[in-house]
Protein backbone atom coordinates (compact mmCIF):
# COMPACT_ATOMS: atom_id res chain seq x y z
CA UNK A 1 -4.16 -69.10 15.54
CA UNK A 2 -4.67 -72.62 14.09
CA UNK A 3 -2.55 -74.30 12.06
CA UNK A 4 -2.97 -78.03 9.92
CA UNK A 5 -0.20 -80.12 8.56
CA UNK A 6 0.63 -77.51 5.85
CA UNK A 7 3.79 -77.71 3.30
CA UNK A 8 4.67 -74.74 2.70
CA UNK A 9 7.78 -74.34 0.12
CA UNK A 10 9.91 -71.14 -0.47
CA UNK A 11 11.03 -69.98 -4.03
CA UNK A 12 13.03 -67.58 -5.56
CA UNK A 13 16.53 -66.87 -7.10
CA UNK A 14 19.62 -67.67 -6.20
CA UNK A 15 20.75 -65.26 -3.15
CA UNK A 16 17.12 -64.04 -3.20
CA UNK A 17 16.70 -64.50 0.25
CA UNK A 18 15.18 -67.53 0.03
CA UNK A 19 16.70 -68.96 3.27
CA UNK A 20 16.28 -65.69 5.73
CA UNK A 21 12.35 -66.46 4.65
CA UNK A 22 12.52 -69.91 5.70
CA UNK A 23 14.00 -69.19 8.82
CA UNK A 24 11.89 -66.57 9.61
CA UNK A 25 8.44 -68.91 8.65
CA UNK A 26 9.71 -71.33 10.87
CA UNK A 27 9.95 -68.78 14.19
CA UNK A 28 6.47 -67.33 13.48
CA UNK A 29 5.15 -70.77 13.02
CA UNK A 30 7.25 -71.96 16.34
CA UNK A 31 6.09 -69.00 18.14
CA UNK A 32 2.17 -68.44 17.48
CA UNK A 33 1.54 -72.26 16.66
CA UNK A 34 0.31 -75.14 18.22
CA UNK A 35 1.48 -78.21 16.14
CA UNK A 36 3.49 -81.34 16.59
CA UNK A 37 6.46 -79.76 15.29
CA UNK A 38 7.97 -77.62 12.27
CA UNK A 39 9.84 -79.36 10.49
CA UNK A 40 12.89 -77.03 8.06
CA UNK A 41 13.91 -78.75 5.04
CA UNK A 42 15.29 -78.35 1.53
CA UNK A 43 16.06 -79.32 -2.35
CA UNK A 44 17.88 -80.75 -3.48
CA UNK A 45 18.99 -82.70 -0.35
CA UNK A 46 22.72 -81.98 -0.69
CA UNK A 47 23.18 -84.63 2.18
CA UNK A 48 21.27 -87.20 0.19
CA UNK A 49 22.53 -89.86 -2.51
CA UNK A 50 18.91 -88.81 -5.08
CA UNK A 51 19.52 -85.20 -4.45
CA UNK A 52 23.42 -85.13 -4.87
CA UNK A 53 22.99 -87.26 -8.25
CA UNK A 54 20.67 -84.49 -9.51
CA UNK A 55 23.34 -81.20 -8.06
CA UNK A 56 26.39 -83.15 -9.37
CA UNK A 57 24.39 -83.65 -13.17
CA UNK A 58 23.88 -79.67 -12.91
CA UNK A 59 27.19 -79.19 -12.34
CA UNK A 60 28.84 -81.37 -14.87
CA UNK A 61 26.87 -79.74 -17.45
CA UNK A 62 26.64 -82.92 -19.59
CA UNK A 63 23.22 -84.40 -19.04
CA UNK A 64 20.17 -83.22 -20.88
CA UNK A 65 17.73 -80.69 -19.09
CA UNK A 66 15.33 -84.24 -19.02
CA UNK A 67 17.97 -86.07 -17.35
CA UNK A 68 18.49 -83.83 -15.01
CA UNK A 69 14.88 -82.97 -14.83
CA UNK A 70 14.34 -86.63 -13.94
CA UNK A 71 17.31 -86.86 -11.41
CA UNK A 72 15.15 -83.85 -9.11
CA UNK A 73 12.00 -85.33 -9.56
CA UNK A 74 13.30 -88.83 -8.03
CA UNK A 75 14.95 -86.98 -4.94
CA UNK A 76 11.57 -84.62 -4.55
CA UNK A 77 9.31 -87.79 -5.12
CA UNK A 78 11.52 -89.83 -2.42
CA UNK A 79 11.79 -87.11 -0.01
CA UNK A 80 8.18 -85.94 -0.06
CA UNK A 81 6.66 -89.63 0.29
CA UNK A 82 9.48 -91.18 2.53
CA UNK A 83 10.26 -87.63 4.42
CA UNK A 84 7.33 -85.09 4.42
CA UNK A 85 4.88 -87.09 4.60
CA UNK A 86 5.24 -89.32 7.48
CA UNK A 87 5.82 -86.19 9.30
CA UNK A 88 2.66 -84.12 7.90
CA UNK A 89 0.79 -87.28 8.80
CA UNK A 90 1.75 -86.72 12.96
CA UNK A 91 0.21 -83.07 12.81
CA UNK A 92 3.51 -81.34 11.89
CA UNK A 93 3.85 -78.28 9.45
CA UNK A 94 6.95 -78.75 6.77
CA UNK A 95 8.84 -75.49 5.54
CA UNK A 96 10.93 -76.58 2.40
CA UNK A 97 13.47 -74.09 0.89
CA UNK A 98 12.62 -74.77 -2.55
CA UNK A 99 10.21 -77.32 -4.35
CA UNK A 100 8.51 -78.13 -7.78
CA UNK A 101 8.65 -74.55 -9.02
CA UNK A 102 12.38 -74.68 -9.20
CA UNK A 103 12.13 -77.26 -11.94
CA UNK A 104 9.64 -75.76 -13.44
CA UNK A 105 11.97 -73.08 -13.97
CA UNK A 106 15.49 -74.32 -13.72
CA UNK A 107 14.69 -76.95 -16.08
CA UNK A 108 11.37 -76.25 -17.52
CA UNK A 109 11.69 -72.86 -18.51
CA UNK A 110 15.70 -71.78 -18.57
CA UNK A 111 16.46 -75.50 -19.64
CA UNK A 112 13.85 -75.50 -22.10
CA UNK A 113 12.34 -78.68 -21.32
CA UNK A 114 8.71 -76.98 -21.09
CA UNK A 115 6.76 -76.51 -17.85
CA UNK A 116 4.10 -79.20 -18.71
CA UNK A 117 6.85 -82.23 -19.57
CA UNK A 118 8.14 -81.17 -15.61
CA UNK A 119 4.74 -81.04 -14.19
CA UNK A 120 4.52 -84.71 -15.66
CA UNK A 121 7.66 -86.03 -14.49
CA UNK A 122 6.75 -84.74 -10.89
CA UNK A 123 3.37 -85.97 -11.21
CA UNK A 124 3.73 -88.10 -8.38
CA UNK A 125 5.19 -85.20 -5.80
CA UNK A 126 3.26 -83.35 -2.86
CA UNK A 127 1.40 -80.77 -3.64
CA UNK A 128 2.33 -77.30 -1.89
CA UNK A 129 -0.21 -75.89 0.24
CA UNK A 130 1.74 -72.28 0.18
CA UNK A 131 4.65 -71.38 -2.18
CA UNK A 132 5.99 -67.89 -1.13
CA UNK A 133 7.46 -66.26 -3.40
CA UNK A 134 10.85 -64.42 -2.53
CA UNK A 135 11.81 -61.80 -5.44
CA UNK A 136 15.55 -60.06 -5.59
CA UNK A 137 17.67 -57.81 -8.54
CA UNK A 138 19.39 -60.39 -9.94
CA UNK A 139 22.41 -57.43 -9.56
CA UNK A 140 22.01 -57.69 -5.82
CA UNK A 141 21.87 -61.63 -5.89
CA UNK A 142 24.64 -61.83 -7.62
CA UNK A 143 27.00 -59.09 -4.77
CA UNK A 144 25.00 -61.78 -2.25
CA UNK A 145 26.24 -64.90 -3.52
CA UNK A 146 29.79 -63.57 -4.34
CA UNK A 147 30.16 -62.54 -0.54
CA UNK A 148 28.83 -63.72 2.68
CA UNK A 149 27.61 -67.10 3.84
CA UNK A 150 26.67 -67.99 0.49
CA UNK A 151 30.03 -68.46 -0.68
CA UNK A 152 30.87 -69.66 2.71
CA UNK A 153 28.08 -72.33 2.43
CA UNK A 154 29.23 -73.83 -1.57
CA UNK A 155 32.58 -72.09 -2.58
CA UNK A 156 31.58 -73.64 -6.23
CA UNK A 157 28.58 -72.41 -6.77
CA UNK A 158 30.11 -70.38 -9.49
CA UNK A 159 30.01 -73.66 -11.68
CA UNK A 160 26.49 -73.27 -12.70
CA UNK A 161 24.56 -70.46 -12.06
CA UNK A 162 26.66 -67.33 -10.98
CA UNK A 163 26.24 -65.22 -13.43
CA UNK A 164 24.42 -62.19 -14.40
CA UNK A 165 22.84 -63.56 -17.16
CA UNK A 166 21.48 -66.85 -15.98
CA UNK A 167 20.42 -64.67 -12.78
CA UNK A 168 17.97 -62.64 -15.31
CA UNK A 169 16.92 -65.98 -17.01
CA UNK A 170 15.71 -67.37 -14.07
CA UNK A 171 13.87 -64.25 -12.23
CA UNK A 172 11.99 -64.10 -15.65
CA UNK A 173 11.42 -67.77 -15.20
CA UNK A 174 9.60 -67.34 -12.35
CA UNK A 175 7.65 -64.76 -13.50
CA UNK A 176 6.52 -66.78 -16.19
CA UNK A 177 5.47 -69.59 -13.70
CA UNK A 178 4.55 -68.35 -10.05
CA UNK A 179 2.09 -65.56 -12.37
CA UNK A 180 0.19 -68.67 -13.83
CA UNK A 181 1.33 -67.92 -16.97
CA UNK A 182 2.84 -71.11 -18.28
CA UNK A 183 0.41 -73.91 -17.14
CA UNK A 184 1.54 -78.07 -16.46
CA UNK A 185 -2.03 -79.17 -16.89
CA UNK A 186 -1.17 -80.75 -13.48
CA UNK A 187 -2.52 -79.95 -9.73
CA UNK A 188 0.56 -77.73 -9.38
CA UNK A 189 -1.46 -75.14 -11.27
CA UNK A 190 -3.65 -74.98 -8.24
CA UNK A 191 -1.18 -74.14 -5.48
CA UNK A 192 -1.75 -70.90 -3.80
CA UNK A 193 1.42 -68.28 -4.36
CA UNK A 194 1.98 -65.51 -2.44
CA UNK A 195 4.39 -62.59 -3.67
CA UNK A 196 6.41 -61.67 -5.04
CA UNK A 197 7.64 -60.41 -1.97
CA UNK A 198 10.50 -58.04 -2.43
CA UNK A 199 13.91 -58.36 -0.34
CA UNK A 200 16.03 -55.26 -1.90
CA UNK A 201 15.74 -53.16 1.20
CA UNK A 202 16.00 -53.55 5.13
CA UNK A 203 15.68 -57.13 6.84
CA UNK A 204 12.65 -55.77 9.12
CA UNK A 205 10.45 -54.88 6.25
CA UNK A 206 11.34 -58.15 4.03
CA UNK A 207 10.68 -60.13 7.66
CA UNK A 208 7.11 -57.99 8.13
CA UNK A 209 6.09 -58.58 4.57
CA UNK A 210 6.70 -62.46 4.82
CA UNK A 211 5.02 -62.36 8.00
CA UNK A 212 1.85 -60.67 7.02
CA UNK A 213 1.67 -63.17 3.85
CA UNK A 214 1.70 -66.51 5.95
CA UNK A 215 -0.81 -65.25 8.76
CA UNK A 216 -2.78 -64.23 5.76
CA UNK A 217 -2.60 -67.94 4.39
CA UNK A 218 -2.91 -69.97 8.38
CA UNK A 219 -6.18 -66.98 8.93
CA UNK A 220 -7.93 -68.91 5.88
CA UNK A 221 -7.32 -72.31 7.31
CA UNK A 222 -7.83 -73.88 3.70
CA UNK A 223 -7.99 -77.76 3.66
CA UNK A 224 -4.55 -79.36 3.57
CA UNK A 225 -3.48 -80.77 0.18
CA UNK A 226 -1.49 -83.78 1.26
CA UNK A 227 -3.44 -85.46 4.50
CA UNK A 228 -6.48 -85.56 5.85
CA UNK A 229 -7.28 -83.85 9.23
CA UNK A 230 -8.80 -86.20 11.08
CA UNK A 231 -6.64 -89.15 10.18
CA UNK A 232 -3.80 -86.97 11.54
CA UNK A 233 -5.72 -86.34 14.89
CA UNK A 234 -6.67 -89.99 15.10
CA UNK A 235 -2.82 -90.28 15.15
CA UNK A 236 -2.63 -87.80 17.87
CA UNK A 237 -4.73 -89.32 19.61
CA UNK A 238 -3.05 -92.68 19.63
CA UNK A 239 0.22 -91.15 21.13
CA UNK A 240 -1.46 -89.24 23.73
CA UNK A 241 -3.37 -92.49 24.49
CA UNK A 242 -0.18 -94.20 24.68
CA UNK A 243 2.01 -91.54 26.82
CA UNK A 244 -0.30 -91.48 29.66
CA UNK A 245 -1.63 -95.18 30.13
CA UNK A 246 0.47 -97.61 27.65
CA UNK A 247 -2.63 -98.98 26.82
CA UNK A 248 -5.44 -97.99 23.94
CA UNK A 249 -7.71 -96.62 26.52
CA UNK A 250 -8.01 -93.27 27.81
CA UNK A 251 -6.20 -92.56 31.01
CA UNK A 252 -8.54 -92.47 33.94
CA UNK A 253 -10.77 -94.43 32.16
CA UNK A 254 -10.96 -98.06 33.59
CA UNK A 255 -14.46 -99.64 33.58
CA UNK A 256 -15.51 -99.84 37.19
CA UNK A 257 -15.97 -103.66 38.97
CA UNK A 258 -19.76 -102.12 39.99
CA UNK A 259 -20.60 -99.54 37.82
CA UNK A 260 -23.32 -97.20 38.45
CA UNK A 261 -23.93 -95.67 35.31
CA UNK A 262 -25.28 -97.16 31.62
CA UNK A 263 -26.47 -94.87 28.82
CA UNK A 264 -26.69 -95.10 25.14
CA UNK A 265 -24.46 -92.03 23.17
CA UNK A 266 -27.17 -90.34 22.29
CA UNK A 267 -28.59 -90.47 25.95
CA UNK A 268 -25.43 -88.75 27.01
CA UNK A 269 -25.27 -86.24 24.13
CA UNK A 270 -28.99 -85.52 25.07
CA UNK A 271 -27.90 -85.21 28.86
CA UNK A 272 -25.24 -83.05 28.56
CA UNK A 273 -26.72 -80.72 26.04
CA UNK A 274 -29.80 -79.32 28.42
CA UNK A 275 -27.44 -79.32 31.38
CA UNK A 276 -24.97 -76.94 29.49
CA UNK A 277 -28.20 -75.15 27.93
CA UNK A 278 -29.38 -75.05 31.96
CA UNK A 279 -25.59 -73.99 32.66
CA UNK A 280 -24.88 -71.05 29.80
CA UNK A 281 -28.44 -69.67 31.18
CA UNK A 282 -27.40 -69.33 35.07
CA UNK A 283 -24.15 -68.10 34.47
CA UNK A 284 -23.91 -65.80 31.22
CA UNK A 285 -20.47 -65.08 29.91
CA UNK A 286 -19.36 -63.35 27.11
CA UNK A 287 -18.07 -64.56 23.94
CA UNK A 288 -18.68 -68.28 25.05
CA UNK A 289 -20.37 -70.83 22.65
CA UNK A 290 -24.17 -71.11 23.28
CA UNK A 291 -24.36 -74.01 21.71
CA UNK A 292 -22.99 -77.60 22.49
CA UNK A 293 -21.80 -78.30 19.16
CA UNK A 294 -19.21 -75.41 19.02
CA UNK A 295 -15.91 -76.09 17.70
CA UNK A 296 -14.47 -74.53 21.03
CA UNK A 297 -16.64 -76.93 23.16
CA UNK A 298 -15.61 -79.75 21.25
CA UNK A 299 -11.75 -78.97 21.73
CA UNK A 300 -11.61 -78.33 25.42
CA UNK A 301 -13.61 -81.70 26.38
CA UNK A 302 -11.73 -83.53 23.79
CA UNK A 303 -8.08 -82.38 24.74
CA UNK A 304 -8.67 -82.68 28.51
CA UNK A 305 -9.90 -86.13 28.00
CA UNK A 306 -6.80 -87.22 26.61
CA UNK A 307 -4.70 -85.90 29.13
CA UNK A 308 -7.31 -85.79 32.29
CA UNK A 309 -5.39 -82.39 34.04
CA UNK A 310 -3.47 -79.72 32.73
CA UNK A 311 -2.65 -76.06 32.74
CA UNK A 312 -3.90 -73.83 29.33
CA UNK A 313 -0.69 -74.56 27.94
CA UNK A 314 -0.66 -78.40 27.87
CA UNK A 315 -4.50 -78.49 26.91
CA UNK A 316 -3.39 -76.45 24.01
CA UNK A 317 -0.95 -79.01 23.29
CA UNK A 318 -3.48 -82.00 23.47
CA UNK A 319 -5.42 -79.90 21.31
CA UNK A 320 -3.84 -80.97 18.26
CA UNK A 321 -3.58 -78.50 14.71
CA UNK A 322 -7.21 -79.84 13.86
CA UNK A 323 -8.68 -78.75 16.85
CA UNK A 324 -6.79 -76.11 17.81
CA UNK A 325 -8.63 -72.46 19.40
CA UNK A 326 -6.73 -69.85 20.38
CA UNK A 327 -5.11 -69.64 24.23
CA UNK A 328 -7.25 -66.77 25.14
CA UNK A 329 -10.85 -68.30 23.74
CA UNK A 330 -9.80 -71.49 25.19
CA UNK A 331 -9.01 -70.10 28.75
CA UNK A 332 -12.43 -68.48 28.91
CA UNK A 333 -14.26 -71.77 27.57
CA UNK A 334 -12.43 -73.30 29.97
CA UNK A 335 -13.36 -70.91 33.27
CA UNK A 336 -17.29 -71.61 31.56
CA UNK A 337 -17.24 -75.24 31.78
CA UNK A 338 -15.92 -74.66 35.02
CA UNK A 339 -18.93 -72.58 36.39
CA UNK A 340 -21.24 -75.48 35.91
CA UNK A 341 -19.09 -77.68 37.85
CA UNK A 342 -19.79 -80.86 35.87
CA UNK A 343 -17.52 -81.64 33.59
CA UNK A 344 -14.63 -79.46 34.53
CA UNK A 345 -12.64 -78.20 37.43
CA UNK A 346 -9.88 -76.22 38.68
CA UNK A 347 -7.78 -77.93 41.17
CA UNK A 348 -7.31 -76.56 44.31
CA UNK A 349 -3.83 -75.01 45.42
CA UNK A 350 -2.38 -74.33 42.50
CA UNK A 351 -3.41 -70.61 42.25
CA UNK A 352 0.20 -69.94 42.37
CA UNK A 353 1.48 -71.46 39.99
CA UNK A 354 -1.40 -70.87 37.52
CA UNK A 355 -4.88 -72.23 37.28
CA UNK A 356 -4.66 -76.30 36.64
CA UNK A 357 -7.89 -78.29 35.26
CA UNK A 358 -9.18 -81.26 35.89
CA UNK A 359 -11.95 -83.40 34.19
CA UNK A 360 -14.30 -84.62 36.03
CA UNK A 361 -15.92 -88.30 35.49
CA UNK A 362 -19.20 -87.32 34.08
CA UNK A 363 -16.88 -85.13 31.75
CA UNK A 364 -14.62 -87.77 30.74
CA UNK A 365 -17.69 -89.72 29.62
CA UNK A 366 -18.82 -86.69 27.55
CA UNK A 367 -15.59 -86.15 25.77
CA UNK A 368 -15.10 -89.56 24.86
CA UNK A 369 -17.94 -89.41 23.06
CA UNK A 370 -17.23 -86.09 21.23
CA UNK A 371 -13.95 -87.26 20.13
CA UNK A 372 -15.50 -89.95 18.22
CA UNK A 373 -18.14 -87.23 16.83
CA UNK A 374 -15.39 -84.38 16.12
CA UNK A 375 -14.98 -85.30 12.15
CA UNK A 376 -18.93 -85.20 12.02
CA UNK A 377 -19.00 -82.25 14.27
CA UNK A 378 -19.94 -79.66 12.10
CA UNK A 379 -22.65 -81.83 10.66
CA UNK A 380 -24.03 -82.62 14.13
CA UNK A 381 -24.53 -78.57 14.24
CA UNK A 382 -26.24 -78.39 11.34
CA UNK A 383 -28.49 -81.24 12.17
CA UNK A 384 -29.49 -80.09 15.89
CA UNK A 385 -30.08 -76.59 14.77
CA UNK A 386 -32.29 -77.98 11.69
CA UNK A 387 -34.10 -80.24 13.95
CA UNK A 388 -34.25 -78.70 17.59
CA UNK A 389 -36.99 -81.10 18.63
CA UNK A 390 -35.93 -83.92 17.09
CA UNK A 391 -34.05 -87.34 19.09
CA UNK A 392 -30.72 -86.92 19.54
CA UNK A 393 -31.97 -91.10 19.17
CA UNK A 394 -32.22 -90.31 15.37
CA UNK A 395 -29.13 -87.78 14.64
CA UNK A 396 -26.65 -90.65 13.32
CA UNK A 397 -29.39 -92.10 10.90
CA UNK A 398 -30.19 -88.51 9.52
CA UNK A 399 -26.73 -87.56 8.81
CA UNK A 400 -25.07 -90.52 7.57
CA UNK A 401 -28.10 -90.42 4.69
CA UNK A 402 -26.57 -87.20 3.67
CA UNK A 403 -23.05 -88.10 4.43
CA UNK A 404 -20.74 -86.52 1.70
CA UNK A 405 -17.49 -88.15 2.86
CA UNK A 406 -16.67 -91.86 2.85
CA UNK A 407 -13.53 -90.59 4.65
CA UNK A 408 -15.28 -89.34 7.47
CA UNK A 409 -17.47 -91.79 8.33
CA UNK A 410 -14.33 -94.08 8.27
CA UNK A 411 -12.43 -91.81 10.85
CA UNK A 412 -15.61 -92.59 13.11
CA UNK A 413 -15.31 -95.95 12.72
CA UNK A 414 -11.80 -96.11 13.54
CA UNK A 415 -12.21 -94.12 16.81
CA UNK A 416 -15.02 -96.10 18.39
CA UNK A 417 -12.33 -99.49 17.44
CA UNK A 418 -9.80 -97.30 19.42
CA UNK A 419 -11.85 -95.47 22.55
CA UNK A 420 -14.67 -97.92 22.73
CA UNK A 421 -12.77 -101.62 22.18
CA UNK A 422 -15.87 -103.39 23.45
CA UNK A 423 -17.61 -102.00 20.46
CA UNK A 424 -15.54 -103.41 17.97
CA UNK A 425 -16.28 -103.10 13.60
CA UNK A 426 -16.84 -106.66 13.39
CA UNK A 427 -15.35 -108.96 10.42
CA UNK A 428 -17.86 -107.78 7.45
CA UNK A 429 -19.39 -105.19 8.82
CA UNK A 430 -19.90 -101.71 7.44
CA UNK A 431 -18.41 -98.85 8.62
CA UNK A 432 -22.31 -97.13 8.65
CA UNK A 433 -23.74 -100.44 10.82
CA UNK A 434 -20.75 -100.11 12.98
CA UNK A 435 -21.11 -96.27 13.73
CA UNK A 436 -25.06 -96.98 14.25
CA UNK A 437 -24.37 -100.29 16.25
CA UNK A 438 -22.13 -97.69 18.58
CA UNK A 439 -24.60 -95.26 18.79
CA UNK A 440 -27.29 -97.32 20.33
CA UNK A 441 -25.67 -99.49 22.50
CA UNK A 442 -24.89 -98.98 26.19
CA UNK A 443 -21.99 -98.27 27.84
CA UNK A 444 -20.61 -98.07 31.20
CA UNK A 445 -19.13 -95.00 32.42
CA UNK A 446 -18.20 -94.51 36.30
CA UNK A 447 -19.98 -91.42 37.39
């Protein structure tokens, strides 16, 4: 399963069952992820001073619903930029236990303020990537909060919204807003809902039902709302960089006093693409990329770059949530690049303990290069198998003329600066002249 730096918020009533499904998002994502983290959070931040002006307003009941619309949309504007963000930007998946539809329906819809006046006051909020949405009898929410850790957790909670009527208000509330049928005129309108997902009956089929909804939603792997991909695995790719030499070059990788070997990128992609042609002919596996360009391909040599040896489990790691394959395609991949034995190894006497790779120089080389290609990857795929015959000498000038993506050809640029720093983007240039300046220059690798 692959996940990206998602924010995924949970709605719902009070005693809904809103925190059982954040809990229980958090294990699956723990459990079948591979991520820098997941990060549980929620709003208001009762342990903050912008979130405890906004629950104290509520509960004084003397502020207008736009005052205390206002107060939620400063503690949801602070904690998403100051909070989320930083950690969505490092590759990690935020769960938040409630979000923007709450005021859309605490304050836009019960407090009458209007749905589109709260879209516009949260205007400057993250954007949900997944709201799941938790449904409950507002009878059985009310037993819930009158008993149990509820009461336990905020003895006063009667203050402002236990009661059966307000209960009712706000389940229709969020009918009226998680069905689509009260628009802001804002990106909010966009975010993907799942539910309502019933929790009226046994904990195992609320937990399956939640379950089955977020797979669902990681299966589609849409494009995050709030980062993009490759700057996040740039910043992966830093810290790796960093925990195994100190230094912004890739461990293993010093430049030899006498080296043996210079070649041009494209040489090297040329190179390595009829060896592993040569390779996937001799030794046919199953359910192994044929091609060079495969997404699987491009995350083993990448991930084992960065951290030279390693067992499946800590190549998974390296891997990143924008590169990420699954354990089992990986470990096969793997045993293939092995069977060629040029770019990849198992190391001897460790059979024991479980197989343990190694890259080999010539492989190093190979996915130092590929790391710099991954954000063009898929467009290197659709290039080669449009133009078989063609150069590998004339790939970068034929996709950077159809080059959709300023963004992308940016995260190039930034990677050669940070795995090539003899190949600096020099003072004025473009980021296209610095990517082709790269491409055709020489380099010395050690094998």
């Amino acid at each position: 399963m692959s996940i990206d730096m998602y924010l995924i918020t949970i709605e719902g009533g009070d005693g809904s069952g809103k925190g059982l499904a954040s809990r229980l998002i958090c294990e699956l994502l723990e459990r079948d992820g591979s991520f820098t983290s997941v990060e549980l959070t929620a709003e208001p931040r009762r342990r903050h001073p912008l979130g405890r002006a906004a629950i104290d307003a509520v509960k004084e009941k003397k502020h207008t619903p736009e005052h205390e619309a206002k107060l939620f949309a400063l503690d949801r504007l602070d904690h998403g930029l100051n909070w989320m963000l930083p950690r969505l930007s490092k590759g990690s998946v935020v769960v938040c236990d409630r979000n923007i539809h709450s005021s859309l329906v605490y304050q836009g819809i019960v407090g009458g303020l209007g749905t589109k006046n709260v879209g516009l006051l949260n205007s400057g909020a993250l954007i949900p990537d997944l709201c799941v949405w938790v449904d409950c009898d507002p009878e059985i929410a009310i037993m819930r909060i009158r008993s149990g850790s509820l009461r336990e957790a905020s003895p006063q909670k009667s203050e402002y919204f236990e009661t059966l009527e307000i209960q009712k208000k706000i389940r229709s509330g969020y009918e009226v807003v998680l069905s689509g049928q009260s628009p802001t005129g804002t990106s909010f309108d966009t975010v993907r809902v799942v539910g309502p997902i019933r929790n009226e009956s046994t904990v195992e089929r609320f937990s399956n039902e939640v379950a089955q909804e977020v797979r669902k939603f990681l299966r589609l792997r849409p494009k995050p709302r709030n980062t993009y991909v490759h700057d996040v695995d740039l910043e992966l790719i830093r810290t790796i960089i960093r925990w195994n030499s100190g230094q912004t070059k890739l461990p293993g990788y010093e430049i030899d006093k006498d080296p043996k070997t210079k070649s041009k990128p494209w040489e090297l992609i040329r190179d390595m693409e009829r060896s592993y042609k040569k390779a996937s002919q001799e030794n046919s596996t199953e359910n192994v990329p044929r091609r060079l360009h495969s997404r699987s391909i491009y995350a083993i040599m990448t991930s084992m770059t960065l951290i030279s040896s390693g067992d499946t489990n800590e190549i998974s790691a390296a891997m990143g949530p924008s590169r990420q394959v699954s354990k089992g395609h990986a470990t096969k991949v793997i045993r293939h690049l092995c069977s060629t034995g040029k770019w990849i190894r198992e190391s001897s006497g460790s059979r024991n303990e479980g197989s343990h790779y190694r890259i080999t120089k010539k492989g190093e080389a190979v996915g130092k290069l590929m790391l710099v290609l991954s954000p063009l990857r898929a467009k290197v795929r659709l290039w080669r198998s449009r133009f078989p015959k063609t150069s590998y000498k004339h790939m970068i000038n034929g996709i950077l003329d159809i080059i959709a993506h300023d963004e992308q050809l940016k995260s190039v640029s930034d990677r050669i600066n940070l795995l090539y720093p003899t190949i600096l983007r020099g003072e004025g240039q473009s980021e296209k002249d610095h990517v082709l300046a790269w491409w055709h220059s020489n380099l010395i690798h050690e094998f």
